[in-house]
PDB file of N, CA and C in Angstrom:
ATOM      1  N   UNK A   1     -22.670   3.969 -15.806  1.00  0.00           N
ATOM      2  CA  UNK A   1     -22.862   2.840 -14.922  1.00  0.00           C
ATOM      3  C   UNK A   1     -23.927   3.174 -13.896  1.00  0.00           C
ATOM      4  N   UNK A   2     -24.741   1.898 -13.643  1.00  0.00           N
ATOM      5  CA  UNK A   2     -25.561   2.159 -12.250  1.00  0.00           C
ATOM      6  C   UNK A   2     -25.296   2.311 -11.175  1.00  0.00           C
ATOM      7  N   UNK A   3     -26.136   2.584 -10.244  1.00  0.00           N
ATOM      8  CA  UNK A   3     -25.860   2.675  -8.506  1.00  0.00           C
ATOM      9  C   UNK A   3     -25.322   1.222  -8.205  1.00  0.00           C
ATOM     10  N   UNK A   4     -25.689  -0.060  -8.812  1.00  0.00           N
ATOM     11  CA  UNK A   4     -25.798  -1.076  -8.485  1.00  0.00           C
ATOM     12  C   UNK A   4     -24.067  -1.999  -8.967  1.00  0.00           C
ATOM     13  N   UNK A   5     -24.293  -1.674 -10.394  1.00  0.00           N
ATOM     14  CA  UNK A   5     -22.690  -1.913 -10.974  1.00  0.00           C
ATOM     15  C   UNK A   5     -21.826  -0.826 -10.195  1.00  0.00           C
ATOM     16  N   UNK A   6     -21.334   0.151  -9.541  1.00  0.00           N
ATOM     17  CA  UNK A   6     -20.384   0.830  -9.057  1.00  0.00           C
ATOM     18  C   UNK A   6     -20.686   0.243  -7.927  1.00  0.00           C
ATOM     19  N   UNK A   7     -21.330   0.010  -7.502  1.00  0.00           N
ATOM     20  CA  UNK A   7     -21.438  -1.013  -5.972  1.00  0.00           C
ATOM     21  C   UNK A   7     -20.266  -2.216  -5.979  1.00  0.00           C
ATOM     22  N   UNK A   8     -20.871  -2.735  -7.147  1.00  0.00           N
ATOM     23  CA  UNK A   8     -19.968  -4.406  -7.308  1.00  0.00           C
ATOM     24  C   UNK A   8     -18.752  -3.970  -7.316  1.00  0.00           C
ATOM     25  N   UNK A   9     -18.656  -3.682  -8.582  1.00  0.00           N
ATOM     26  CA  UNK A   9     -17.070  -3.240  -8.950  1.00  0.00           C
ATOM     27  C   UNK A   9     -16.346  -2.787  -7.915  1.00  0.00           C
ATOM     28  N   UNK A  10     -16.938  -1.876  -6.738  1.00  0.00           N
ATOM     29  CA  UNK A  10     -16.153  -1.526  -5.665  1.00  0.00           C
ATOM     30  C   UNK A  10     -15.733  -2.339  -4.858  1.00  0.00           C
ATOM     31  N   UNK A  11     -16.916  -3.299  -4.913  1.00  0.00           N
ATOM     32  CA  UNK A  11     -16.152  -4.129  -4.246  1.00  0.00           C
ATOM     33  C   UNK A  11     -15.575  -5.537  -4.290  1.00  0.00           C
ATOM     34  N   UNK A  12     -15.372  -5.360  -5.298  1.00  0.00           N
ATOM     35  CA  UNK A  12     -14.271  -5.899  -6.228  1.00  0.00           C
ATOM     36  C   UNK A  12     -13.360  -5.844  -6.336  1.00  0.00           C
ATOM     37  N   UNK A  13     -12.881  -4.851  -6.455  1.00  0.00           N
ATOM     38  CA  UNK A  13     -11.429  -3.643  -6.305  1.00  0.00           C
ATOM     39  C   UNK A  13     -10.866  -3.869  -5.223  1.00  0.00           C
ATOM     40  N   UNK A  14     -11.961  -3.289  -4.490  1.00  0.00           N
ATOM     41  CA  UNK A  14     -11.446  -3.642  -2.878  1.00  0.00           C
ATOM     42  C   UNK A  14     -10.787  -4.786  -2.612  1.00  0.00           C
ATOM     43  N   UNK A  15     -11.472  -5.972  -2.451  1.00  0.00           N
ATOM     44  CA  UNK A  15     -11.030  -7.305  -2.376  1.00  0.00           C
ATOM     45  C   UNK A  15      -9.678  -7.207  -3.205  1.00  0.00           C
ATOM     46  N   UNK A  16      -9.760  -7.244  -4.128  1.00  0.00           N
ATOM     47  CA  UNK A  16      -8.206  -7.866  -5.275  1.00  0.00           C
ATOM     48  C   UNK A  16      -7.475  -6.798  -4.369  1.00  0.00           C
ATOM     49  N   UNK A  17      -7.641  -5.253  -4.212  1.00  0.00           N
ATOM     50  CA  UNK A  17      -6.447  -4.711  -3.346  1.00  0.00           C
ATOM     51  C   UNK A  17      -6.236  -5.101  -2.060  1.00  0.00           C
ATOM     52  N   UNK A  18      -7.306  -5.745  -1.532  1.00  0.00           N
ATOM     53  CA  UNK A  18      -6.947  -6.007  -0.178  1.00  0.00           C
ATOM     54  C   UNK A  18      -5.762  -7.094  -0.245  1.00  0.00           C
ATOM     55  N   UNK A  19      -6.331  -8.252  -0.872  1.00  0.00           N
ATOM     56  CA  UNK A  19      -5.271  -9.241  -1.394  1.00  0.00           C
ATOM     57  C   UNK A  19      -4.047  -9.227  -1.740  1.00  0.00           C
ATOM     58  N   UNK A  20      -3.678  -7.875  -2.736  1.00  0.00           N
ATOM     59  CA  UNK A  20      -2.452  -7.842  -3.340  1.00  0.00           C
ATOM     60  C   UNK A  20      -1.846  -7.381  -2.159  1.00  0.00           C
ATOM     61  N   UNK A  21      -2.367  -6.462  -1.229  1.00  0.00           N
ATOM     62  CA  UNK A  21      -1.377  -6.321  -0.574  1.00  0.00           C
ATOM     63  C   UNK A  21      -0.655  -7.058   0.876  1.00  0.00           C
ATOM     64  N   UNK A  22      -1.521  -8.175   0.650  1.00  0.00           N
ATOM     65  CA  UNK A  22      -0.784  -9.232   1.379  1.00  0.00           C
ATOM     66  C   UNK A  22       0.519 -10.223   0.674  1.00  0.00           C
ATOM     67  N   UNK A  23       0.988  -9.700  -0.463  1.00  0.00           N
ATOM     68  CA  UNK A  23       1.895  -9.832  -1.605  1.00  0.00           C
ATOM     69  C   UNK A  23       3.199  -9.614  -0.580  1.00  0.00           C
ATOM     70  N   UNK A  24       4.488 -10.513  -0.787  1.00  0.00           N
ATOM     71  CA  UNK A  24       5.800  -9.475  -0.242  1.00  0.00           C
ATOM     72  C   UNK A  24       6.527  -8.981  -1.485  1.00  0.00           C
ATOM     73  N   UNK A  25       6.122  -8.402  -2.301  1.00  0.00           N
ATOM     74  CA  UNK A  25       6.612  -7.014  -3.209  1.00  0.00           C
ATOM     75  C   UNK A  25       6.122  -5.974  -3.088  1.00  0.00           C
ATOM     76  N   UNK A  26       6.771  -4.775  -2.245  1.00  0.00           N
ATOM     77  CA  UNK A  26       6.196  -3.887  -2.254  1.00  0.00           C
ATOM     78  C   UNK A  26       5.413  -3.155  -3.622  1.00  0.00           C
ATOM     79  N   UNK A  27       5.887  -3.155  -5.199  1.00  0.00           N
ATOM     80  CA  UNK A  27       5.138  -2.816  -6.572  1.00  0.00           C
ATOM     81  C   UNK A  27       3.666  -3.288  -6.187  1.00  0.00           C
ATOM     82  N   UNK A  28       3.499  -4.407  -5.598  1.00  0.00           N
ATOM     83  CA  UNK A  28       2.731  -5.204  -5.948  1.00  0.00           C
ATOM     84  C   UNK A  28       1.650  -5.258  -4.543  1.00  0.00           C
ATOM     85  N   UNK A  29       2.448  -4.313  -3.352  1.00  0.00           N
ATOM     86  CA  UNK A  29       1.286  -3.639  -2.200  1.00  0.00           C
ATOM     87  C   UNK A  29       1.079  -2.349  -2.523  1.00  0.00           C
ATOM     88  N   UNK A  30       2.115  -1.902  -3.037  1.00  0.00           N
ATOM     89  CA  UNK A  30       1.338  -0.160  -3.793  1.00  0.00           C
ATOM     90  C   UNK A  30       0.382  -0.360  -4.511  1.00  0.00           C
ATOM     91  N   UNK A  31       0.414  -1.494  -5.407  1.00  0.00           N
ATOM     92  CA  UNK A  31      -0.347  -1.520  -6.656  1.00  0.00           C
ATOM     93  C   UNK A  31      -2.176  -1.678  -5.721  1.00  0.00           C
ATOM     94  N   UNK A  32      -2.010  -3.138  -4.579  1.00  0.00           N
ATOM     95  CA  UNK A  32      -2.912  -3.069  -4.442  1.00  0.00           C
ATOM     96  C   UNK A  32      -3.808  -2.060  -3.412  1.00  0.00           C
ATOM     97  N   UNK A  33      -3.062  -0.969  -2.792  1.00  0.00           N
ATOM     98  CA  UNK A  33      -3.704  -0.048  -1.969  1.00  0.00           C
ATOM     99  C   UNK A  33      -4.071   0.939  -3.011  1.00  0.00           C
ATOM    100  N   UNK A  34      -3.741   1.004  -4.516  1.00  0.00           N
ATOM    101  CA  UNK A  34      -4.567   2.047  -5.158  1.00  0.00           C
ATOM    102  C   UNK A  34      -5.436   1.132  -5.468  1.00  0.00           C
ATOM    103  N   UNK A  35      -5.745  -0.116  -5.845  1.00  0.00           N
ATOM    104  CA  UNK A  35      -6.803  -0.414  -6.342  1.00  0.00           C
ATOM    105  C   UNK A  35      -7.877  -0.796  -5.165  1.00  0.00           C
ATOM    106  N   UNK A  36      -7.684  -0.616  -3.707  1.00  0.00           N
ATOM    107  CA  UNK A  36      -8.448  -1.131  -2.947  1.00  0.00           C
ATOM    108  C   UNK A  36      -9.027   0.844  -2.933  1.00  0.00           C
ATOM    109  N   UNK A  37      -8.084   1.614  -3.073  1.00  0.00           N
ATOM    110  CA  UNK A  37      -8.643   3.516  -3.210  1.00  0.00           C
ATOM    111  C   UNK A  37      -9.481   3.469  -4.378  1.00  0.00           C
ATOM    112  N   UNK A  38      -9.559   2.784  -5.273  1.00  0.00           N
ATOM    113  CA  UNK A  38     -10.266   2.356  -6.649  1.00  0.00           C
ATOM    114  C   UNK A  38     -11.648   2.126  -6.394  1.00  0.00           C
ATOM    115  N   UNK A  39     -11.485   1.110  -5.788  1.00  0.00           N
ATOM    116  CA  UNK A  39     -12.755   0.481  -4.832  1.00  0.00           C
ATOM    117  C   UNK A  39     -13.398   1.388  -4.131  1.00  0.00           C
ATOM    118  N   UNK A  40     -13.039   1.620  -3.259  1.00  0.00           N
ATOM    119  CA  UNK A  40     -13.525   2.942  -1.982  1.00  0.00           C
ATOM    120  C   UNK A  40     -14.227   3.823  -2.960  1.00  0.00           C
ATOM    121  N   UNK A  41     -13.806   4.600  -3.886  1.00  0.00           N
ATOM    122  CA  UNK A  41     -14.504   5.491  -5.190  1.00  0.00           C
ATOM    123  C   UNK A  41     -15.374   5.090  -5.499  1.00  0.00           C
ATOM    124  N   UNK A  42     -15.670   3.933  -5.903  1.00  0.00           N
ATOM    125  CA  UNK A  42     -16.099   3.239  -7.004  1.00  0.00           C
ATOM    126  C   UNK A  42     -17.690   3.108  -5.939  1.00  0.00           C
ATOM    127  N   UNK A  43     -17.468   2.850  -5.203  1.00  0.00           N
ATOM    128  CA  UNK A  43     -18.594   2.312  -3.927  1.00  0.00           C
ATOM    129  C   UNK A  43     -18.912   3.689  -3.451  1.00  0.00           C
ATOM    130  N   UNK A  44     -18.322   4.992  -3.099  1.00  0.00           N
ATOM    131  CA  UNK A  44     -18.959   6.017  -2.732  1.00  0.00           C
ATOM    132  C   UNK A  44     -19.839   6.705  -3.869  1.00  0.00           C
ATOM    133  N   UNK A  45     -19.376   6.711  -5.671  1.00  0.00           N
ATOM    134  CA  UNK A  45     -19.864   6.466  -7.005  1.00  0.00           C
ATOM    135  C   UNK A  45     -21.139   6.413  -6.828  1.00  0.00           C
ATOM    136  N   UNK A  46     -21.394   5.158  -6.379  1.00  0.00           N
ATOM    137  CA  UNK A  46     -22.952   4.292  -6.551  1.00  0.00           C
ATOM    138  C   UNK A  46     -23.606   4.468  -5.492  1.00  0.00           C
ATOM    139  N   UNK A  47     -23.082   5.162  -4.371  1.00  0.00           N
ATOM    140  CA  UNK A  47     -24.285   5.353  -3.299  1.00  0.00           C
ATOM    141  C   UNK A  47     -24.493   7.228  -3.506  1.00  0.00           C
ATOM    142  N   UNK A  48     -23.832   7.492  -3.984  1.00  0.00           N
ATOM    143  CA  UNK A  48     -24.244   8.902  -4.607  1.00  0.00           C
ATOM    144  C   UNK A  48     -25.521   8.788  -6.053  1.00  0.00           C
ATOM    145  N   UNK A  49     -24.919   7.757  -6.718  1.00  0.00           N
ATOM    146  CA  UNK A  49     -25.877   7.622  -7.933  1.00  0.00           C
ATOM    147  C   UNK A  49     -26.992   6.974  -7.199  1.00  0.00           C
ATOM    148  N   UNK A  50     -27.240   6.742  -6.085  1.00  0.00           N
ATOM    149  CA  UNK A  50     -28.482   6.061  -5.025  1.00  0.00           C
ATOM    150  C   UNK A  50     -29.031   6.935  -4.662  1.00  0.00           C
ATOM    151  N   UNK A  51     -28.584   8.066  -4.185  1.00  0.00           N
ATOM    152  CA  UNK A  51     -29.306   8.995  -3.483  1.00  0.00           C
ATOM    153  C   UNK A  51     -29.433  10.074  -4.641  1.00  0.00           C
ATOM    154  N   UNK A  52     -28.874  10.051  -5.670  1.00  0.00           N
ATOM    155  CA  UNK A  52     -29.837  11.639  -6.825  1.00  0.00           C
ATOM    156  C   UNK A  52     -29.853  10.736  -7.666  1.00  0.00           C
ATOM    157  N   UNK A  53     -30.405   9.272  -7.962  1.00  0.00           N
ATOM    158  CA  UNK A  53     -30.681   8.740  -9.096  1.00  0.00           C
ATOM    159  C   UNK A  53     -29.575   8.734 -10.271  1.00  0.00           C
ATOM    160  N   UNK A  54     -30.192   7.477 -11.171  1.00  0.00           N
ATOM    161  CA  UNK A  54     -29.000   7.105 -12.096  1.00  0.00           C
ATOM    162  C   UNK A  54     -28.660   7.870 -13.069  1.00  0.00           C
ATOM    163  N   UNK A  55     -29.217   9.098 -13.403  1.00  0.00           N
ATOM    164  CA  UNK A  55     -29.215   9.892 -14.144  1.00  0.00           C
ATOM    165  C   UNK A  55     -28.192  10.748 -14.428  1.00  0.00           C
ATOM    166  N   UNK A  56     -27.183  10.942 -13.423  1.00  0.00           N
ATOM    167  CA  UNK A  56     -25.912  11.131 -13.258  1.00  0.00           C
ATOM    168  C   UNK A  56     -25.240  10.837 -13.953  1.00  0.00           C
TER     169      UNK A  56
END
C-alpha cells in the first residue's frame, strides 16, 4: 500500500471506531477502540512510507 492509501484507511478506521464506541455495548466499544488503534497504525504506516518513500 501507498503513503496515500494508509492515510485514508486510517482514517477510516478511526472514524468507524470513534463511532462504535459511542455504542451502549461494551463488545461493541472494545471493538471500536481497537479499530480506532487500527487507524492510529494505519496513519503513522503512511507518514513513515512519506518520509523513506513507497518502497517500503
Amino acid at each position: 500500500m501507498g503513503e496515500l492509501t494508509d492515510k485514508i484507511k486510517g482514517n477510516v478506521n478511526e472514524a468507524i471506531g470513534k463511532a462504535k464506541q459511542q455504542s451502549n455495548d461494551p463488545e461493541t466499544r472494545a471493538e471500536g477502540a481497537e479499530q480506532e488503534g487500527k487507524g492510529k497504525a494505519q496513519q503513522f504506516s503512511g507518514k513513515v512510507k512519506g518520509a523513506l518513500g513507497d518502497d517500503i
